[in-house]
C-alpha atoms as a PDB file:
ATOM      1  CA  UNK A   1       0.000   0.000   0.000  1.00  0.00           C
ATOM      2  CA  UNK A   2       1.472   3.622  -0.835  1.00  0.00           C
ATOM      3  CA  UNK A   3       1.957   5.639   1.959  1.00  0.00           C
ATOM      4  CA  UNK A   4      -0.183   8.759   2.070  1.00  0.00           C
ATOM      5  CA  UNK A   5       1.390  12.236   1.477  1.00  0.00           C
ATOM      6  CA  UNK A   6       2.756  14.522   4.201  1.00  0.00           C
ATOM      7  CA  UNK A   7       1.740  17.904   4.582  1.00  0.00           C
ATOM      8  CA  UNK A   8       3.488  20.121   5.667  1.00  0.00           C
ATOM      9  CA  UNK A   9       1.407  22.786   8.477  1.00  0.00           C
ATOM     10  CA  UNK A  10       2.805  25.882   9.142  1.00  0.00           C
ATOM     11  CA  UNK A  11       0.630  28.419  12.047  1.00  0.00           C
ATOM     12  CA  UNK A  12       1.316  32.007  11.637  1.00  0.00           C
ATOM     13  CA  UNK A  13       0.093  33.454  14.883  1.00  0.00           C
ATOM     14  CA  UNK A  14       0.671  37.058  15.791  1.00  0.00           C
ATOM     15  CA  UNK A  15       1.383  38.970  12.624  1.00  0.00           C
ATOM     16  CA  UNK A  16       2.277  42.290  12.420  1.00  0.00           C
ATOM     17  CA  UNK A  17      -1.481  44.037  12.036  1.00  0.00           C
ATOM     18  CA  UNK A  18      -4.121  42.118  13.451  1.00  0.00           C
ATOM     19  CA  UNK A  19      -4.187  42.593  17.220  1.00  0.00           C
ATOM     20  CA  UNK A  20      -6.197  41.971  20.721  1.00  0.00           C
ATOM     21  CA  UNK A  21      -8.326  45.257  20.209  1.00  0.00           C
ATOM     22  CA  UNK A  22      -9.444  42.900  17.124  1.00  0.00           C
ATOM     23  CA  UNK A  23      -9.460  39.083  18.479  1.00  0.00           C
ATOM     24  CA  UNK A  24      -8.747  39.108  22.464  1.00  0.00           C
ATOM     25  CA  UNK A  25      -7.295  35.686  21.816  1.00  0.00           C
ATOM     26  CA  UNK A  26      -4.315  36.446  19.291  1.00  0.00           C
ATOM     27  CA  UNK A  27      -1.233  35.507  21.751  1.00  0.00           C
ATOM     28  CA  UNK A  28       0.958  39.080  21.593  1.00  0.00           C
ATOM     29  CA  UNK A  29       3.576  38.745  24.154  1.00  0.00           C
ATOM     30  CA  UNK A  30       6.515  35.974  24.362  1.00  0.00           C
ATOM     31  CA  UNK A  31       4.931  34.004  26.993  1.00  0.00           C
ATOM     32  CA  UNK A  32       1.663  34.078  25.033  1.00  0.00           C
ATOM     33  CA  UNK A  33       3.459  33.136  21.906  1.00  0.00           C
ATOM     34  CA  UNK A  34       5.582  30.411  23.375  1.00  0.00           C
ATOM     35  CA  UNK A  35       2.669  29.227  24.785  1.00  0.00           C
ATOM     36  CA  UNK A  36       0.702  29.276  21.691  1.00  0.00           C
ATOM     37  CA  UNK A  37       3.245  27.762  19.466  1.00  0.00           C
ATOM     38  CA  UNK A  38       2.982  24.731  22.482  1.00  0.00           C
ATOM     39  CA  UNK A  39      -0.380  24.007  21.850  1.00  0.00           C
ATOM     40  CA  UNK A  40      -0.247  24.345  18.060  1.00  0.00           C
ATOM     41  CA  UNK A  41       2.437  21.705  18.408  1.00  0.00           C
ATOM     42  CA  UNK A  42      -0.519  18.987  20.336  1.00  0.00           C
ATOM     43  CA  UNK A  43      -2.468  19.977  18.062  1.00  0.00           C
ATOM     44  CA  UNK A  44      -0.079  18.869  15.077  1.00  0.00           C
ATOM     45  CA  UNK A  45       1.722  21.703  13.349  1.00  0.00           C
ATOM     46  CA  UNK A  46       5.072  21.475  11.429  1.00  0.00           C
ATOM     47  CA  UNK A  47       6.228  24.841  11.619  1.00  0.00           C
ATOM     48  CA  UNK A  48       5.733  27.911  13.789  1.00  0.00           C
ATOM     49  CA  UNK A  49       6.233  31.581  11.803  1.00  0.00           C
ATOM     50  CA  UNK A  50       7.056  34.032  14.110  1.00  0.00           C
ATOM     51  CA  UNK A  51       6.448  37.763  14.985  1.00  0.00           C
ATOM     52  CA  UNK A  52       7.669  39.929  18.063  1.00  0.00           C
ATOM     53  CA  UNK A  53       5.320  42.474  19.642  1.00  0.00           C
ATOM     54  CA  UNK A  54       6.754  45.400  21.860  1.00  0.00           C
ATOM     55  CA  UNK A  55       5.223  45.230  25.743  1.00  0.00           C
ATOM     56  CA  UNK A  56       2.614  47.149  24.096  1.00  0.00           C
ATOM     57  CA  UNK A  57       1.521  45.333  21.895  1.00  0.00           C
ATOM     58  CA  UNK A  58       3.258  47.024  18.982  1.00  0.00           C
ATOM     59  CA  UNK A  59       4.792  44.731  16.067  1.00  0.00           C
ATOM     60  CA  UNK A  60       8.820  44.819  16.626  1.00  0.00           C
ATOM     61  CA  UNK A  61      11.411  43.571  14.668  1.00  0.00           C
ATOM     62  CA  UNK A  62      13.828  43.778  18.156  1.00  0.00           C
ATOM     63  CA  UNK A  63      16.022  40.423  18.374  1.00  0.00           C
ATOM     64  CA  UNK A  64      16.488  40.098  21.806  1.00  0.00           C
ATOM     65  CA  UNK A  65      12.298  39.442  21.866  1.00  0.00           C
ATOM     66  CA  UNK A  66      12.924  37.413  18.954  1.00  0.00           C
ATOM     67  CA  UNK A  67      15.688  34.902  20.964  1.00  0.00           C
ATOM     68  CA  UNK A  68      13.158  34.671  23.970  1.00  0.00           C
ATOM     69  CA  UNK A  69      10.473  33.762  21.776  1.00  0.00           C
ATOM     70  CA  UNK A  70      12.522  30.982  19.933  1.00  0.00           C
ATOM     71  CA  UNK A  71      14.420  29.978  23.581  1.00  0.00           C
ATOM     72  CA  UNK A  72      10.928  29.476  25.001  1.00  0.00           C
ATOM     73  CA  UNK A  73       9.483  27.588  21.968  1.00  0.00           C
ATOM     74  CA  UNK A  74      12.670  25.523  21.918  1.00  0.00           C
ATOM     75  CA  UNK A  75      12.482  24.601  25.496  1.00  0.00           C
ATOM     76  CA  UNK A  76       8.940  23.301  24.908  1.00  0.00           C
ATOM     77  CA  UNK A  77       8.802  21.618  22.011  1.00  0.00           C
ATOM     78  CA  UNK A  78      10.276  20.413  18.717  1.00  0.00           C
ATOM     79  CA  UNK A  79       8.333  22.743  16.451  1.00  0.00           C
ATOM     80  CA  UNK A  80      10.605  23.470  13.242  1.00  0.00           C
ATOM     81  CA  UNK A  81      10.961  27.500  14.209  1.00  0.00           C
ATOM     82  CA  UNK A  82      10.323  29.777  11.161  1.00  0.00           C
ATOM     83  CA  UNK A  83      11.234  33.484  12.093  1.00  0.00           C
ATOM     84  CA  UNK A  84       9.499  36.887  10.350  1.00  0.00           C
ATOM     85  CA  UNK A  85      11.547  39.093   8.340  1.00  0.00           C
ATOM     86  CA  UNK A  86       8.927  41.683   7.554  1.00  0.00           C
ATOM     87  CA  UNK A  87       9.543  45.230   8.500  1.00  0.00           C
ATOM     88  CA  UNK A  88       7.443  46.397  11.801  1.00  0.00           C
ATOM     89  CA  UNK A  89       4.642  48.333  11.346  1.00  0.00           C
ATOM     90  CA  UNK A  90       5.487  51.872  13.064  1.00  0.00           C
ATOM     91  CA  UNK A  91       6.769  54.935  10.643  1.00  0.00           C
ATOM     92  CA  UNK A  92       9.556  55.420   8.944  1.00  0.00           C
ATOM     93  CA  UNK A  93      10.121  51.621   9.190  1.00  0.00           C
ATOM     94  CA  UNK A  94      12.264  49.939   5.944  1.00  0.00           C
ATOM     95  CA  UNK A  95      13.683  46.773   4.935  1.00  0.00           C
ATOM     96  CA  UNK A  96      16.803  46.575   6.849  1.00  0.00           C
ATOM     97  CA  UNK A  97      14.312  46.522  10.163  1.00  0.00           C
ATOM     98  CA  UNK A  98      12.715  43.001   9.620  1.00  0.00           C
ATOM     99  CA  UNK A  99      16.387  41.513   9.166  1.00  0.00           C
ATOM    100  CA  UNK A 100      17.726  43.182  12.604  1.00  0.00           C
ATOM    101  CA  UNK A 101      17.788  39.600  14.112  1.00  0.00           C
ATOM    102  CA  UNK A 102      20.267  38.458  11.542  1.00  0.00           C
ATOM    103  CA  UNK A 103      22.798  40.778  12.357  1.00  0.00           C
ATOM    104  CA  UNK A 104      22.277  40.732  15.666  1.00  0.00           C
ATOM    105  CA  UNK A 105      24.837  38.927  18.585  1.00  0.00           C
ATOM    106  CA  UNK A 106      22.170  39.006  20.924  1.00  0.00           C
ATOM    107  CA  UNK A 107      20.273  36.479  19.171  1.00  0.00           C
ATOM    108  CA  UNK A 108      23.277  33.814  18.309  1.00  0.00           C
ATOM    109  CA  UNK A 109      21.998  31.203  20.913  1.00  0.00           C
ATOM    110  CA  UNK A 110      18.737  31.215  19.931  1.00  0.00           C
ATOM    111  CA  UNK A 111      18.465  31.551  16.314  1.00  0.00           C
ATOM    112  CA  UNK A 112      15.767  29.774  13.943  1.00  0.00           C
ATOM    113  CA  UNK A 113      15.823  26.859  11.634  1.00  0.00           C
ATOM    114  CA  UNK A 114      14.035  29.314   8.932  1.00  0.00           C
ATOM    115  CA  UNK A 115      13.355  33.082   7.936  1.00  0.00           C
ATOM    116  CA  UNK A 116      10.620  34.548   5.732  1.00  0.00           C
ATOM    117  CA  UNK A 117      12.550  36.217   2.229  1.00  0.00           C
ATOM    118  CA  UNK A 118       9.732  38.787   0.876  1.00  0.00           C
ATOM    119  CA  UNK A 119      10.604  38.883  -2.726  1.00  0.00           C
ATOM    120  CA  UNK A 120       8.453  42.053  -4.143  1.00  0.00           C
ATOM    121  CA  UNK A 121       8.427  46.107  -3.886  1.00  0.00           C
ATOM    122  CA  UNK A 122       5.100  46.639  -2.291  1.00  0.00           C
ATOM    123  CA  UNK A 123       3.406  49.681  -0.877  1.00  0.00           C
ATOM    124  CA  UNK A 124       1.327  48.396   2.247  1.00  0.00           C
ATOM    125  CA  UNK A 125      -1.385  50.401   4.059  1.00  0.00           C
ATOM    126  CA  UNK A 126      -2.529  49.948   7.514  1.00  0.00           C
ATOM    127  CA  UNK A 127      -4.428  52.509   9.165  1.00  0.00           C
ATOM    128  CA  UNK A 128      -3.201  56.097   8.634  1.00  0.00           C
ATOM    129  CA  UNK A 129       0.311  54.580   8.027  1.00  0.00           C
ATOM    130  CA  UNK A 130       1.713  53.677   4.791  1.00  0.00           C
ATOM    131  CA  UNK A 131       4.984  51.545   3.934  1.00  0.00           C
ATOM    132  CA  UNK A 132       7.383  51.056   0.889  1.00  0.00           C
ATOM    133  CA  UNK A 133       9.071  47.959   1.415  1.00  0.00           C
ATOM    134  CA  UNK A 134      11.578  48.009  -1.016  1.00  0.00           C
ATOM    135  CA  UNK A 135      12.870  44.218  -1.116  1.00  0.00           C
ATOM    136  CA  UNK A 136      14.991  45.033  -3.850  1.00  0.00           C
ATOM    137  CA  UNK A 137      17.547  41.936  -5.832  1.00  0.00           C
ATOM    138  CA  UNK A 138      20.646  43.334  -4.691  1.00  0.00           C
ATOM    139  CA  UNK A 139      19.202  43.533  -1.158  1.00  0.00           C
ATOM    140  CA  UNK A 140      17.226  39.906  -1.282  1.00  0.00           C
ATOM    141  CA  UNK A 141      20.504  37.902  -2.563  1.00  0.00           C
ATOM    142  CA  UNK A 142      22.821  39.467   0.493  1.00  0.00           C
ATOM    143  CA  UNK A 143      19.934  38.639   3.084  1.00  0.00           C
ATOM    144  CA  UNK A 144      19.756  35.031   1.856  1.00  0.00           C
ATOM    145  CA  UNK A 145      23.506  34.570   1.733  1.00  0.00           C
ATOM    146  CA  UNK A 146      23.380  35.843   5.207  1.00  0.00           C
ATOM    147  CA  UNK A 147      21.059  32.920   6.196  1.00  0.00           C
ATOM    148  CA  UNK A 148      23.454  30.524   4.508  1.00  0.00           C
ATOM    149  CA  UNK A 149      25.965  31.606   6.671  1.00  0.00           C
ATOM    150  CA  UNK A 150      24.098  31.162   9.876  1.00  0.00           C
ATOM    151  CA  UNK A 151      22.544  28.021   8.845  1.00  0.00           C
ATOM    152  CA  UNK A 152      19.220  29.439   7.985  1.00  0.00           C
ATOM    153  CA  UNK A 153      16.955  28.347   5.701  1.00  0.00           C
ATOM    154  CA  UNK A 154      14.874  31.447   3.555  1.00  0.00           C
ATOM    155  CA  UNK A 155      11.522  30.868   3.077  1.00  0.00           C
ATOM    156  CA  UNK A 156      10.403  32.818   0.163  1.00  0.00           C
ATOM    157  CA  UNK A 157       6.945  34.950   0.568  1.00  0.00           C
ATOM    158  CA  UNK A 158       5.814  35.896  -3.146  1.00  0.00           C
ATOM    159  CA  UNK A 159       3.017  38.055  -3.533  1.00  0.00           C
ATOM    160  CA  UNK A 160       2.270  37.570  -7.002  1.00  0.00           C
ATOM    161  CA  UNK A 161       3.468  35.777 -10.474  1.00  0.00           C
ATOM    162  CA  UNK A 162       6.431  38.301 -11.103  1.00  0.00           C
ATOM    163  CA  UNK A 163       7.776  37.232  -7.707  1.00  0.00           C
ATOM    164  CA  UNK A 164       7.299  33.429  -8.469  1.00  0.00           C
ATOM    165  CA  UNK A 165       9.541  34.255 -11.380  1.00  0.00           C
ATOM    166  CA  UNK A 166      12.134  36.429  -9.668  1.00  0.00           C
ATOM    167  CA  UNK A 167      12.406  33.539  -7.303  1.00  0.00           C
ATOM    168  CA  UNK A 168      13.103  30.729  -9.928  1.00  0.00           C
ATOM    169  CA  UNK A 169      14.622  32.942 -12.761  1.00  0.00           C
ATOM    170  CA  UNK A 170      16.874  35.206 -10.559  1.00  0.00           C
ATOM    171  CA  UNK A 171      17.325  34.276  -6.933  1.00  0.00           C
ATOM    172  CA  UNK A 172      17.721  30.532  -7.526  1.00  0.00           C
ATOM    173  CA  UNK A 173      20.354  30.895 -10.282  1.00  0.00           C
ATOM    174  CA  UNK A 174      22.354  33.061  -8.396  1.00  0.00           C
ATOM    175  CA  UNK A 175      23.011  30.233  -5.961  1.00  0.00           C
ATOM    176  CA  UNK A 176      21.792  31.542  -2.696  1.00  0.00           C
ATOM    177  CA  UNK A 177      18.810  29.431  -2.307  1.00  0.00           C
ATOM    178  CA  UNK A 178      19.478  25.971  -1.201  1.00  0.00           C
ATOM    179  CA  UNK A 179      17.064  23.113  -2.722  1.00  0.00           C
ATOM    180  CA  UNK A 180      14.647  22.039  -1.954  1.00  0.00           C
ATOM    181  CA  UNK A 181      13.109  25.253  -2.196  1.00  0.00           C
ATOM    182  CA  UNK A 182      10.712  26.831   0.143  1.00  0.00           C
ATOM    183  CA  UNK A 183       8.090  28.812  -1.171  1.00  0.00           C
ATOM    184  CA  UNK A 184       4.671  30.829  -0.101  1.00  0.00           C
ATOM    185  CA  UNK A 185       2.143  32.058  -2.501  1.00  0.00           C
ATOM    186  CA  UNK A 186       0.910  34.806  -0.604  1.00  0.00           C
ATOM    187  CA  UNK A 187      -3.213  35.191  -2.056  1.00  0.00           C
ATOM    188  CA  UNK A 188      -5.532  37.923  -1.023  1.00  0.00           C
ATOM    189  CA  UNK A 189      -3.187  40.320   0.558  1.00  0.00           C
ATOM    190  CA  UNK A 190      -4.242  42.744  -2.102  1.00  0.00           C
ATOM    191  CA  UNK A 191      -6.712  44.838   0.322  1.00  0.00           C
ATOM    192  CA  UNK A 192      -3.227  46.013   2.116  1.00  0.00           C
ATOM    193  CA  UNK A 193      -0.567  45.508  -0.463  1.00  0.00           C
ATOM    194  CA  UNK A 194      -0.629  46.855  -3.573  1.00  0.00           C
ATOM    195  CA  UNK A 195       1.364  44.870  -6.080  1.00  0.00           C
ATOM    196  CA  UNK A 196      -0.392  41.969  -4.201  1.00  0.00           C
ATOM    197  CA  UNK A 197      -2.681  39.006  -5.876  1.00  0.00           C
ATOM    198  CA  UNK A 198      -5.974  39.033  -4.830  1.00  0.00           C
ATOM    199  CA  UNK A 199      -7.040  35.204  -4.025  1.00  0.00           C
ATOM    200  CA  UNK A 200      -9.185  33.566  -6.599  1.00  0.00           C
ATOM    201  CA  UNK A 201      -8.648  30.092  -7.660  1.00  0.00           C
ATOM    202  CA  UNK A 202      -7.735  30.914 -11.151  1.00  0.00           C
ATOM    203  CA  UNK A 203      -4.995  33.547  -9.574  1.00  0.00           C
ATOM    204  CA  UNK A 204      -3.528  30.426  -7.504  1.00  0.00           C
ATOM    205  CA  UNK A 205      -3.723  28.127 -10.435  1.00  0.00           C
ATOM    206  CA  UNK A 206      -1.474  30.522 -11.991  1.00  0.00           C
ATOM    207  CA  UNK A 207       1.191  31.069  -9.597  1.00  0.00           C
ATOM    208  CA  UNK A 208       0.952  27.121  -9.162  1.00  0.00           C
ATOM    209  CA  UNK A 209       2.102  26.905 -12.720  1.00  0.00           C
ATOM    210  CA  UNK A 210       4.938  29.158 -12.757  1.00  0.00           C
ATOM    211  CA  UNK A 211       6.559  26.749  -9.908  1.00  0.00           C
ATOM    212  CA  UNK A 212       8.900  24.336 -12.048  1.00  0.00           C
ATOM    213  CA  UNK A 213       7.852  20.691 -12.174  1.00  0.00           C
ATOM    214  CA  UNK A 214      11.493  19.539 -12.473  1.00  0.00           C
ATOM    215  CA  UNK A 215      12.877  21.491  -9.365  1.00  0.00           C
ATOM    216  CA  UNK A 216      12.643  20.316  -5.774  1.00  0.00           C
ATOM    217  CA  UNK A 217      10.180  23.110  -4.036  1.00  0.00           C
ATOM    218  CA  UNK A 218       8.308  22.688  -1.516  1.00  0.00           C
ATOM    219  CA  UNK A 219       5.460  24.949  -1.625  1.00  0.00           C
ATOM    220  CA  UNK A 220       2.483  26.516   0.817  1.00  0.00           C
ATOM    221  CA  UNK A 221      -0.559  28.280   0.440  1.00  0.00           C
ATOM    222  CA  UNK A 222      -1.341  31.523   2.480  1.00  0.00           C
ATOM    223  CA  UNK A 223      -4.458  32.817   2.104  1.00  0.00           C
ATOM    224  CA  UNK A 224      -5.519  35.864   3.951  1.00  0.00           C
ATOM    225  CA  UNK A 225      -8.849  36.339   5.839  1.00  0.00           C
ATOM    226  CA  UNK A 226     -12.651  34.494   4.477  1.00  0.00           C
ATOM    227  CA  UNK A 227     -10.036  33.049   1.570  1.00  0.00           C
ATOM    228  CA  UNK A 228      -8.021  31.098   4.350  1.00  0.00           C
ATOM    229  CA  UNK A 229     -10.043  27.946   4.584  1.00  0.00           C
ATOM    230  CA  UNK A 230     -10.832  27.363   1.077  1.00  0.00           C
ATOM    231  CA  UNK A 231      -7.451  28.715  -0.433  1.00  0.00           C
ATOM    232  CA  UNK A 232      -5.617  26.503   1.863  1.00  0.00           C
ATOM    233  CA  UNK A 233      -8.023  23.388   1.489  1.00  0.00           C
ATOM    234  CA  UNK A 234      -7.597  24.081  -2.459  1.00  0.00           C
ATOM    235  CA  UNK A 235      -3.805  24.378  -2.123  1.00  0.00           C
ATOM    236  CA  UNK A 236      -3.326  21.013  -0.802  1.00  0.00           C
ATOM    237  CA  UNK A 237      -5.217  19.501  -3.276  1.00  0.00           C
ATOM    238  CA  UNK A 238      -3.235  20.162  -5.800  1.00  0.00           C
ATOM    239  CA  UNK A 239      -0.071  19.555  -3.834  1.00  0.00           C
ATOM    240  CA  UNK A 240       1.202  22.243  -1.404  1.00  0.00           C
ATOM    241  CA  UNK A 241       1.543  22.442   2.141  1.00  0.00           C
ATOM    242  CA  UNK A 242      -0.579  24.855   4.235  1.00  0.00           C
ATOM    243  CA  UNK A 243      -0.315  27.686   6.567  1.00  0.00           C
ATOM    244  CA  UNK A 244      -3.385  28.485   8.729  1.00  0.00           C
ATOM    245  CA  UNK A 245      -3.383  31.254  12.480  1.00  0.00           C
ATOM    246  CA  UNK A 246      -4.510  34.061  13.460  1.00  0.00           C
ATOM    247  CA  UNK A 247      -1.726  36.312  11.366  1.00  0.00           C
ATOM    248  CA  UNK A 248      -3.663  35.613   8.346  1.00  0.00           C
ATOM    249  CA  UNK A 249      -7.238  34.952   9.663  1.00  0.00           C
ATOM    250  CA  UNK A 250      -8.518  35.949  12.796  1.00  0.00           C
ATOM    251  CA  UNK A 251     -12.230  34.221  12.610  1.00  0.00           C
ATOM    252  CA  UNK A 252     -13.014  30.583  12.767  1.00  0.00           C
ATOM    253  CA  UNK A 253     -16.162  30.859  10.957  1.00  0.00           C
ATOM    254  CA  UNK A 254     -18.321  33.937   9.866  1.00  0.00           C
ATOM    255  CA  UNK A 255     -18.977  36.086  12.756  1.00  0.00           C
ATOM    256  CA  UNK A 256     -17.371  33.751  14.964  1.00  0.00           C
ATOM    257  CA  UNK A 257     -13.055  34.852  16.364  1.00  0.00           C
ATOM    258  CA  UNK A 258     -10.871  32.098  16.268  1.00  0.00           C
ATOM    259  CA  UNK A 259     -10.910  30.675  20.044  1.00  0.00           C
ATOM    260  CA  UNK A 260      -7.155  30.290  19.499  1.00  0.00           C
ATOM    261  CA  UNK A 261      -4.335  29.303  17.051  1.00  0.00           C
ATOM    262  CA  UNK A 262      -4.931  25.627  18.274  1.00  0.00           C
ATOM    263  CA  UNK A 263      -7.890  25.486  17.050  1.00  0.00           C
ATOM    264  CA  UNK A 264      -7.282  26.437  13.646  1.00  0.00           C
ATOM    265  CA  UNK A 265      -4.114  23.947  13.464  1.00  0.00           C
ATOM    266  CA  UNK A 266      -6.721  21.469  15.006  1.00  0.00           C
ATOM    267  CA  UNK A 267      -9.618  21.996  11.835  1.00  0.00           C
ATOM    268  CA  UNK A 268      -6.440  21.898   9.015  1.00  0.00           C
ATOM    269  CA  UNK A 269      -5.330  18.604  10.901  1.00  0.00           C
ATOM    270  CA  UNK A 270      -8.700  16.941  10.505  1.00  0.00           C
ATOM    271  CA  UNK A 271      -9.388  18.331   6.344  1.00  0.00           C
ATOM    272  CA  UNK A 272      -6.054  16.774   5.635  1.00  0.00           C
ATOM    273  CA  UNK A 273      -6.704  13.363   7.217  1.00  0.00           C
ATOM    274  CA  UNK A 274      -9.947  13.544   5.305  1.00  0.00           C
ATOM    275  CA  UNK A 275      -8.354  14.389   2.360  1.00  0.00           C
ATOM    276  CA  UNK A 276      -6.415  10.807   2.940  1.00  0.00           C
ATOM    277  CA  UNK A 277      -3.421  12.655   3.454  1.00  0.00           C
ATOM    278  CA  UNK A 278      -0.916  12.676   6.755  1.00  0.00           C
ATOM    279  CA  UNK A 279       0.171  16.019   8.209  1.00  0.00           C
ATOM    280  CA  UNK A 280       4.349  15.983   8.625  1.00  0.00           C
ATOM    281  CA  UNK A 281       5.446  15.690  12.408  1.00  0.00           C
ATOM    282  CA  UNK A 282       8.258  18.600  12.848  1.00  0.00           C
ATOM    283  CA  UNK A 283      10.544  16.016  12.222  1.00  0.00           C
ATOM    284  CA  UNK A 284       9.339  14.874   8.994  1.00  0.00           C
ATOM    285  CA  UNK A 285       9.208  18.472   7.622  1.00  0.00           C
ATOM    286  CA  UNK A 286      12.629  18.613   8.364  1.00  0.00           C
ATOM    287  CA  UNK A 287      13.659  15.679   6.275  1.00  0.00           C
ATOM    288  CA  UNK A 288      11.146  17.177   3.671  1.00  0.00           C
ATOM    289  CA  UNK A 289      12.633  20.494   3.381  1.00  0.00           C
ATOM    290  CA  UNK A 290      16.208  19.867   4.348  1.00  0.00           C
ATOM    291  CA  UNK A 291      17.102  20.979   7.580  1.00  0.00           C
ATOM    292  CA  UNK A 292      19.299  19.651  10.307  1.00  0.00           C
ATOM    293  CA  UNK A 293      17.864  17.117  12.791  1.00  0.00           C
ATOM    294  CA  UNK A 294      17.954  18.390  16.477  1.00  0.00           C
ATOM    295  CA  UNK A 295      20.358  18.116  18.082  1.00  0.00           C
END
């Protein structure tokens, strides 16, 4: 008999927008995170994508919260630990902020298996404020050799097909992105990003295609909001991995917040077992997407 098909489940679950003013339940601070990620783990994620949060609350990109965050997680449980990149929310805020914890001495204990690689120039909104994020070539291929010197793997966020093809016709060839390849199609971020793809099944088709069928990629769907459920579901039907938490959606149902990221790893768990398909234990991801055992 064949043996079914691992999934692999990521759980976004702070984000750098959503916050408790919105869902009371989105975990902000490091022992609400570390506990979090915990129960996310029971309830049978891979991976745990990180974001800091300032004691108020406020999205940071400072490493020192960033290495108590991963210590705690660590300490807990053997979650593969996939850190945020993306530039805090708070004005005058650029690129070189959201890679602060690769640079950083503070952090050299503690440091993650992964890091997200955004791979477009996007102008976000949120609120009053405004952002260029300008995640420019020159910029992206010294952050990922960066990684490979610390023993990080990137995982590339691309926002829409232009990205998917900077990633394989730029990036890869330039020889700073070790295979198998880890990649996120980022759908329906379009209400705050433009340069985003909105999510529609035909858009994800799409970026599906531009993926190359003779590479080794491993691929995920992140869909943002009402599209979570369905874009996910959809994605690992035709073959990716998933990401579900409260960064991208903070609902369960219509009307209804999620009661915590748990919960949401819990519903993913039991559509891919449905789906005759086995979700990857943190250990199995690893083999999958070629990191080191622990230790």
């Amino acid at each position: 008999m064949a043996s079914k098909r691992k999934v692999i489940l990521t759980v976004a679950q702070t984000g750098n927008f959503q916050g408790k003013a919105q869902n009371p339940n989105l975990p902000e601070q490091p022992n609400e995170i570390i506990q979090s990620a915990y129960e996310c783990y029971n309830a049978g994620a891979s991976i745990v994508h990180i974001h800091a949060r300032d004691k108020a609350g406020n999205s940071s990109n400072d490493p020192k919260i960033f290495a108590e965050i991963n210590s705690g997680v660590r300490a807990k449980c053997s979650l593969i630990i996939q850190n945020s990149t993306a530039p805090a929310t708070k004005p005058g805020s650029e690129a070189d902020d959201g890679v602060a914890l690769l640079y950083d001495d503070s952090i050299k204990g503690a440091l993650p298996e992964m890091c997200s690689l955004d791979t477009s120039l996007i102008t976000t909104v949120w609120g009053d404020l405004s952002f260029i994020y300008r995640w420019e070539r020159p910029w992206l291929i010294k952050q990922a050799k960066r990684m490979q010197e610390l023993g990080i793997k990137p995982e590339l966020e691309v926002f829409n097909p232009s990205s998917v093809e900077e990633v394989f016709g730029i990036l890869s060839p330039a020889g700073v992105l070790p295979e198998p390849i880890s990649v996120t199609l980022v759908m329906g971020m379009n209400k705050v990003s433009q340069g985003a793809i909105s999510y529609t099944q035909l858009n994800h088709d799409h970026m599906i295609n531009l993926i190359p069928k003779d590479r080794p990629v491993n691929w995920t769907t992140m869909a943002i909001a009402a599209n979570q459920l369905p874009g996910v579901t959809y994605g690992v039907l035709k073959g990716g991995n998933a990401r579900v938490g409260m960064e991208d959606n903070i609902y369960y149902s219509h009307g209804r917040l999620a009661k915590s990221n748990a919960e949401l790893v819990e519903r993913m768990v039991r559509i891919i077992h449905e789906l005759e398909m086995d979700v990857a234990t943190p250990e199995e991801a690893r083999q999958l997407i070629g990191l080191k055992p622990l230790k």
